[in-house]
C-alpha atoms as a PDB file:
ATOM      1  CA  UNK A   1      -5.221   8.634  -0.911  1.00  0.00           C
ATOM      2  CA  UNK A   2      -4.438   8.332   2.923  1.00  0.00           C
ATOM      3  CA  UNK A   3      -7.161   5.794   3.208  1.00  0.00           C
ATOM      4  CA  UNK A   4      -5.463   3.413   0.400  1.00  0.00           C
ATOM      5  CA  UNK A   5      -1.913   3.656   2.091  1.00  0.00           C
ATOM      6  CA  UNK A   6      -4.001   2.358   5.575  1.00  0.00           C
ATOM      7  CA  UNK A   7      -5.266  -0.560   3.089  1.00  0.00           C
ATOM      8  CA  UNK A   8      -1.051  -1.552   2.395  1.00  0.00           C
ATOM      9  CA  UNK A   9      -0.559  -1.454   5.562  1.00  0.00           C
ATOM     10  CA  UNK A  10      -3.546  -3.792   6.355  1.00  0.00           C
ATOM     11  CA  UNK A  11      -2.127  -6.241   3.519  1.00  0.00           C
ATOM     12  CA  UNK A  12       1.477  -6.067   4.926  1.00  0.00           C
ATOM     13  CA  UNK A  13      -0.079  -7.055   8.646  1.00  0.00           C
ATOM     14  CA  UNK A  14      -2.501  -9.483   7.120  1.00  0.00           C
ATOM     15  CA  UNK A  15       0.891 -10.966   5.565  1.00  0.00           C
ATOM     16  CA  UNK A  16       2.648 -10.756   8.697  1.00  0.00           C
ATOM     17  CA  UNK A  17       0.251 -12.778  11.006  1.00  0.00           C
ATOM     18  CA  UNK A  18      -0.532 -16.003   9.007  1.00  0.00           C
ATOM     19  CA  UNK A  19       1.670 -18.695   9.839  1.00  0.00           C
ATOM     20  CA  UNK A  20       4.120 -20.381   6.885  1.00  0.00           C
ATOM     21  CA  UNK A  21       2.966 -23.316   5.184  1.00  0.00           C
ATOM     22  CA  UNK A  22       4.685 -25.513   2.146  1.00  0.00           C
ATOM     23  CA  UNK A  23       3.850 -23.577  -0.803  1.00  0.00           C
ATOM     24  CA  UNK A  24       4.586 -25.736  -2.706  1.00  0.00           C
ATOM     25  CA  UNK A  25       1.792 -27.698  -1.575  1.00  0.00           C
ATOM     26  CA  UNK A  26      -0.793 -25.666  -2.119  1.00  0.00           C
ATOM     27  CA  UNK A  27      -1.811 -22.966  -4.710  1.00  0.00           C
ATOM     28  CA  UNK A  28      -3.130 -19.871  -4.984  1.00  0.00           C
ATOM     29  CA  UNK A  29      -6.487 -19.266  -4.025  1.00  0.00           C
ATOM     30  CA  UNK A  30      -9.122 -16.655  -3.238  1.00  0.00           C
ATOM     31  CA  UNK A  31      -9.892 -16.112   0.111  1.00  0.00           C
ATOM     32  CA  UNK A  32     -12.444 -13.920   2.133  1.00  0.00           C
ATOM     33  CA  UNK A  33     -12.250 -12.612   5.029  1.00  0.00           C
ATOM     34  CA  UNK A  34     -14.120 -10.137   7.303  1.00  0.00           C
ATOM     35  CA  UNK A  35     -13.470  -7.642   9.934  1.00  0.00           C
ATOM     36  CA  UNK A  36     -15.196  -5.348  12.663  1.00  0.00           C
ATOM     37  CA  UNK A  37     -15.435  -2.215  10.279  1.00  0.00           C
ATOM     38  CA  UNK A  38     -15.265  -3.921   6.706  1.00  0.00           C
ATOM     39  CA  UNK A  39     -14.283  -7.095   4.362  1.00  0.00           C
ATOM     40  CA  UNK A  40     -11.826  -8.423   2.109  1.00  0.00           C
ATOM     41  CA  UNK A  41     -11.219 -10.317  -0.656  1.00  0.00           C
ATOM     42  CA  UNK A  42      -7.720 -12.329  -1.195  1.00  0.00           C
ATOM     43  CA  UNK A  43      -5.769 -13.598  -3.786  1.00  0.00           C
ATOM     44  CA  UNK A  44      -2.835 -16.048  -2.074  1.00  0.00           C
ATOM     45  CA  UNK A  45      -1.582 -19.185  -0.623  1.00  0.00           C
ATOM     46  CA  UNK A  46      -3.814 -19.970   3.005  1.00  0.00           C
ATOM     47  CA  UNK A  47      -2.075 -19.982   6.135  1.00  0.00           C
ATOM     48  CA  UNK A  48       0.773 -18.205   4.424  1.00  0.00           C
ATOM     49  CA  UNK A  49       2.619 -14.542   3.705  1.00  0.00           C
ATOM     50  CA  UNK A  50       1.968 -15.184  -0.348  1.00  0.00           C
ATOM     51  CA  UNK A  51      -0.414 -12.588  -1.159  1.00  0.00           C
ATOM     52  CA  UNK A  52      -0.554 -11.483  -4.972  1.00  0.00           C
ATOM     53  CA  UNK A  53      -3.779  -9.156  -4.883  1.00  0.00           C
ATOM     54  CA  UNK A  54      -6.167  -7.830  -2.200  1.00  0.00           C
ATOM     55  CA  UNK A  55      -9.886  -5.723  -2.520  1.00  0.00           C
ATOM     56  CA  UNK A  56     -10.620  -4.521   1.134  1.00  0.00           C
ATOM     57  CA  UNK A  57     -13.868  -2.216   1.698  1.00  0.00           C
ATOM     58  CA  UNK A  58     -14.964  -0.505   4.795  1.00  0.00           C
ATOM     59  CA  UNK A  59     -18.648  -1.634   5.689  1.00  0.00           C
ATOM     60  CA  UNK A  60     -21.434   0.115   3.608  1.00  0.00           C
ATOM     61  CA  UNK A  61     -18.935   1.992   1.579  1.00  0.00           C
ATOM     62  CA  UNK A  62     -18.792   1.714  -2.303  1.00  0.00           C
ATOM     63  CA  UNK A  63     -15.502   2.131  -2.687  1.00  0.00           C
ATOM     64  CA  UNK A  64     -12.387  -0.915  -2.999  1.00  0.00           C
ATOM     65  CA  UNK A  65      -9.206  -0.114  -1.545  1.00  0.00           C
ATOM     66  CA  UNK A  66      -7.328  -2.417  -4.156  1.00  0.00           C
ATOM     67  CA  UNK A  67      -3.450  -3.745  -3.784  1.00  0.00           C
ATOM     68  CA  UNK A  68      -1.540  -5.496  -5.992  1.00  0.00           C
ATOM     69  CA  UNK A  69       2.050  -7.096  -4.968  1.00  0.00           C
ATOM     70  CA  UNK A  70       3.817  -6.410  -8.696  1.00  0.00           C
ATOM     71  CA  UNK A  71       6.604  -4.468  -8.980  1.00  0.00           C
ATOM     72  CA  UNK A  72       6.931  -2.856 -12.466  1.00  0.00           C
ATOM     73  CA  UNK A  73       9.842  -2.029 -14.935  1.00  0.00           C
ATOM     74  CA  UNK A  74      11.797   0.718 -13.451  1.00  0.00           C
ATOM     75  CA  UNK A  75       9.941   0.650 -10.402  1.00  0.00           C
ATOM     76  CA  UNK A  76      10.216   3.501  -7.471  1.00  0.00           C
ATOM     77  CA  UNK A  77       8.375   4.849  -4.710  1.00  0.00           C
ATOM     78  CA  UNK A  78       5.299   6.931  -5.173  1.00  0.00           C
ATOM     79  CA  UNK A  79       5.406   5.980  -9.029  1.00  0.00           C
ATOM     80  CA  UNK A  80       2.228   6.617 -10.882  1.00  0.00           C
ATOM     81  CA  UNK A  81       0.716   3.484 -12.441  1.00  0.00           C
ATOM     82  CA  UNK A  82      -2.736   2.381 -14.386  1.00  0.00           C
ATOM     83  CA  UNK A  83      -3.860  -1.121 -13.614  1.00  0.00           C
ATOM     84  CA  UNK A  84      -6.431  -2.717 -15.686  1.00  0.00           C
ATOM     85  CA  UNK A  85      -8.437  -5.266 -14.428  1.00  0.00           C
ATOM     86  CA  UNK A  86     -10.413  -7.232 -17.126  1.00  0.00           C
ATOM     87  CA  UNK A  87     -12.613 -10.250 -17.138  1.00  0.00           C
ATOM     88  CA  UNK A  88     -14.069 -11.428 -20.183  1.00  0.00           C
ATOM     89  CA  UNK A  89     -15.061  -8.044 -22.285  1.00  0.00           C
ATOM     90  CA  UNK A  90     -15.734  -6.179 -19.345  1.00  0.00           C
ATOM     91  CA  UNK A  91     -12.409  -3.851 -17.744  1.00  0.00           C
ATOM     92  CA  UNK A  92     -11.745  -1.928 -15.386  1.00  0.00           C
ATOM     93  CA  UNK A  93      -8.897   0.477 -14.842  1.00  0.00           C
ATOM     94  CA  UNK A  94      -7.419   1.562 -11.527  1.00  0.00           C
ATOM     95  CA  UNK A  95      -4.763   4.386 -11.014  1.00  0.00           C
ATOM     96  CA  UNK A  96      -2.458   3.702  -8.610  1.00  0.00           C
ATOM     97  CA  UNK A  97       0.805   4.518  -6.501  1.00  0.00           C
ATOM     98  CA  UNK A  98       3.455   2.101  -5.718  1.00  0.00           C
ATOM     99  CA  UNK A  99       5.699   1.719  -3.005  1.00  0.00           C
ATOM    100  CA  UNK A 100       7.645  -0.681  -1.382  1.00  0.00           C
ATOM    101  CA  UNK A 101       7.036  -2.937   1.962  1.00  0.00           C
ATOM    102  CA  UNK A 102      10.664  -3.086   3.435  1.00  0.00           C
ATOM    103  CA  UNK A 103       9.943  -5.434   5.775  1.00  0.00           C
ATOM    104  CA  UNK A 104       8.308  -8.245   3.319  1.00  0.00           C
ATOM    105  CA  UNK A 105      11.032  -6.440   0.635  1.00  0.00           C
ATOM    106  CA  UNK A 106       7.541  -6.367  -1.881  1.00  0.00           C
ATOM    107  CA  UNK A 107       6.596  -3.615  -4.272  1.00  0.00           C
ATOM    108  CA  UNK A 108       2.976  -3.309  -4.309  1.00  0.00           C
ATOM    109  CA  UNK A 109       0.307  -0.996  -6.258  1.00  0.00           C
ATOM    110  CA  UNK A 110      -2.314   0.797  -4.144  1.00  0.00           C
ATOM    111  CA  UNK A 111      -5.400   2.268  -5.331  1.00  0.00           C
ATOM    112  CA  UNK A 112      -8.990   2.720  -5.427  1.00  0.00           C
ATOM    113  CA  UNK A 113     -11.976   2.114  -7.493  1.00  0.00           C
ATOM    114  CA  UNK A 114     -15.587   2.117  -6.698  1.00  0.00           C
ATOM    115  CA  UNK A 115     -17.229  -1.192  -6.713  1.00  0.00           C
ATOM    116  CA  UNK A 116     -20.211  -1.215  -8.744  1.00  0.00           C
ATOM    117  CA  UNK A 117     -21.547  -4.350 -10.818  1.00  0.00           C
ATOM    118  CA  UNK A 118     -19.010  -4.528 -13.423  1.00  0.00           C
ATOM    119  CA  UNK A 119     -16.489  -4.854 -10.953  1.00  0.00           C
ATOM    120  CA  UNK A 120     -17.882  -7.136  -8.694  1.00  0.00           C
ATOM    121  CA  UNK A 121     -18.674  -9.219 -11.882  1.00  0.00           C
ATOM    122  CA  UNK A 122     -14.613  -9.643 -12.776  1.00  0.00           C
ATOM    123  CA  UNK A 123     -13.839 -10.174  -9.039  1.00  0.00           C
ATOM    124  CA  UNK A 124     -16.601 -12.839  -9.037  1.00  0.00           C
ATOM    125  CA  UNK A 125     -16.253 -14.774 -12.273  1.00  0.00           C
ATOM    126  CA  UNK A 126     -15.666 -17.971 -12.946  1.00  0.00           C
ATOM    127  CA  UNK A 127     -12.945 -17.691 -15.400  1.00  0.00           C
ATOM    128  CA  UNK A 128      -9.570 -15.644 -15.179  1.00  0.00           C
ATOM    129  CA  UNK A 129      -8.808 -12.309 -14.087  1.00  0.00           C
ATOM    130  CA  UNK A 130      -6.352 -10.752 -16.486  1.00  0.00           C
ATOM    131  CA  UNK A 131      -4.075  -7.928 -14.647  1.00  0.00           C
ATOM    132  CA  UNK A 132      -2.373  -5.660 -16.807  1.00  0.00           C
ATOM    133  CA  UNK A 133       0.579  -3.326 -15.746  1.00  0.00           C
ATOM    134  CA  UNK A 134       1.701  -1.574 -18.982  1.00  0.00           C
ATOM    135  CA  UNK A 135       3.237  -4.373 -21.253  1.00  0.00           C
ATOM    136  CA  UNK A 136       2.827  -6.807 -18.556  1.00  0.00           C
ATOM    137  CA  UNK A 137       0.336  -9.018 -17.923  1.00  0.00           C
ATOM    138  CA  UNK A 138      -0.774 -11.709 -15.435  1.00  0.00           C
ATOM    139  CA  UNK A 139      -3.786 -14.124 -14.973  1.00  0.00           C
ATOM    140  CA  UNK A 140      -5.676 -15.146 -11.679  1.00  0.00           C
ATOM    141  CA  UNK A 141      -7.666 -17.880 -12.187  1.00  0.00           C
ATOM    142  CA  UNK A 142     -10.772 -16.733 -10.238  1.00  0.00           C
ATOM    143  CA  UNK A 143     -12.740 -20.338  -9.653  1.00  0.00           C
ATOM    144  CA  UNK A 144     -13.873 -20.352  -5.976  1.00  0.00           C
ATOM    145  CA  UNK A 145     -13.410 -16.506  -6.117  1.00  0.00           C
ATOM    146  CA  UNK A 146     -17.762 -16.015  -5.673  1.00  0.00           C
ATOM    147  CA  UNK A 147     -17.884 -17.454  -2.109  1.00  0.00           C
ATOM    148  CA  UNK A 148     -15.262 -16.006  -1.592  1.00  0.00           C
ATOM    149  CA  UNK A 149     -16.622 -12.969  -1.736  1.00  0.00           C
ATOM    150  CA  UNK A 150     -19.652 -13.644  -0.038  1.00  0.00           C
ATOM    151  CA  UNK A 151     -18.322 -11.315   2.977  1.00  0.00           C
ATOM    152  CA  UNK A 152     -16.564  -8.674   0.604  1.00  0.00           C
ATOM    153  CA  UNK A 153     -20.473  -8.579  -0.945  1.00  0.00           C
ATOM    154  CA  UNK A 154     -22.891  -8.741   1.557  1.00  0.00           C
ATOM    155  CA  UNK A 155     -20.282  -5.063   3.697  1.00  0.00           C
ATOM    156  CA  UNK A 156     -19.823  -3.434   0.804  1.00  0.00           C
ATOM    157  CA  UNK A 157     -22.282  -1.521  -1.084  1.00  0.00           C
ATOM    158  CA  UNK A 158     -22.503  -2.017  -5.057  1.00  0.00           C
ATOM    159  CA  UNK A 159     -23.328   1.127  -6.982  1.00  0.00           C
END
């Protein structure tokens, strides 16, 4: 899980270097973005450090380094958490390992899952992504979130 701890810290310095903006004039939005050695796919506020979700992959790999700024019930580092992930009837699960980002003072969930077509289908839908943490439960809308991930799409490969 080394690689997926690199991924946090790409999230926290992807946080770090956009510049603030009003938040409250603007929303959340999916945003892609590509690198030298891979691509991402972001879940946030542009131009801003609010960042709720983030699937990074290294180019040609099939495998999503996946972070999720949530911090459960009784949450502690190196805790032991299942995400689901679920778009329509199709979901995904994704084990994961939180810890928290002193510097932003964020607990987020790191993991990994390989990206095949069902998963690219809920990270690329038009409707909402539902995000479940135990009892907990949040929805991303996801419109935009398909050329968005134009980038994340054409590095990574799909199984």
């Amino acid at each position: 899980m080394g690689k997926v701890t690199l991924k946090a810290s790409f999230f926290a310095v992807l946080a770090m270097v956009v510049l603030p903006t009003d938040l409250a004039a603007q929303e959340r939005t999916s945003i892609g973005h590509s690198y030298e050695d891979g691509a991402a796919l972001v879940y946030g506020v542009p131009d801003s450090r609010d960042m709720t979700l983030s699937f990074d992959c290294a180019t040609n790999s099939d495998t999503l380094a996946f972070v999720y700024a949530f911090e459960p019930q009784n949450a502690s580092d190196g805790m032991k958490v299942e995400v689901l992930l679920r778009s329509g009837d199709v979901a995904v699960p994704v084990a994961t390992v939180g810890s928290r980002l002193e510097m932003d003072d964020i607990f987020v969930l790191e993991g990994e899952l390989k990206f095949d077509s069902r998963t690219a289908g809920i990270i690329t839908s038009a409707g909402f992504l539902q995000i479940s943490v135990g009892e907990q439960s949040e929805g991303i809308p996801l419109a935009g979130s398909r050329a968005a991930a134009t980038s994340l799409l054409d590095a990574c490969i799909q199984s």
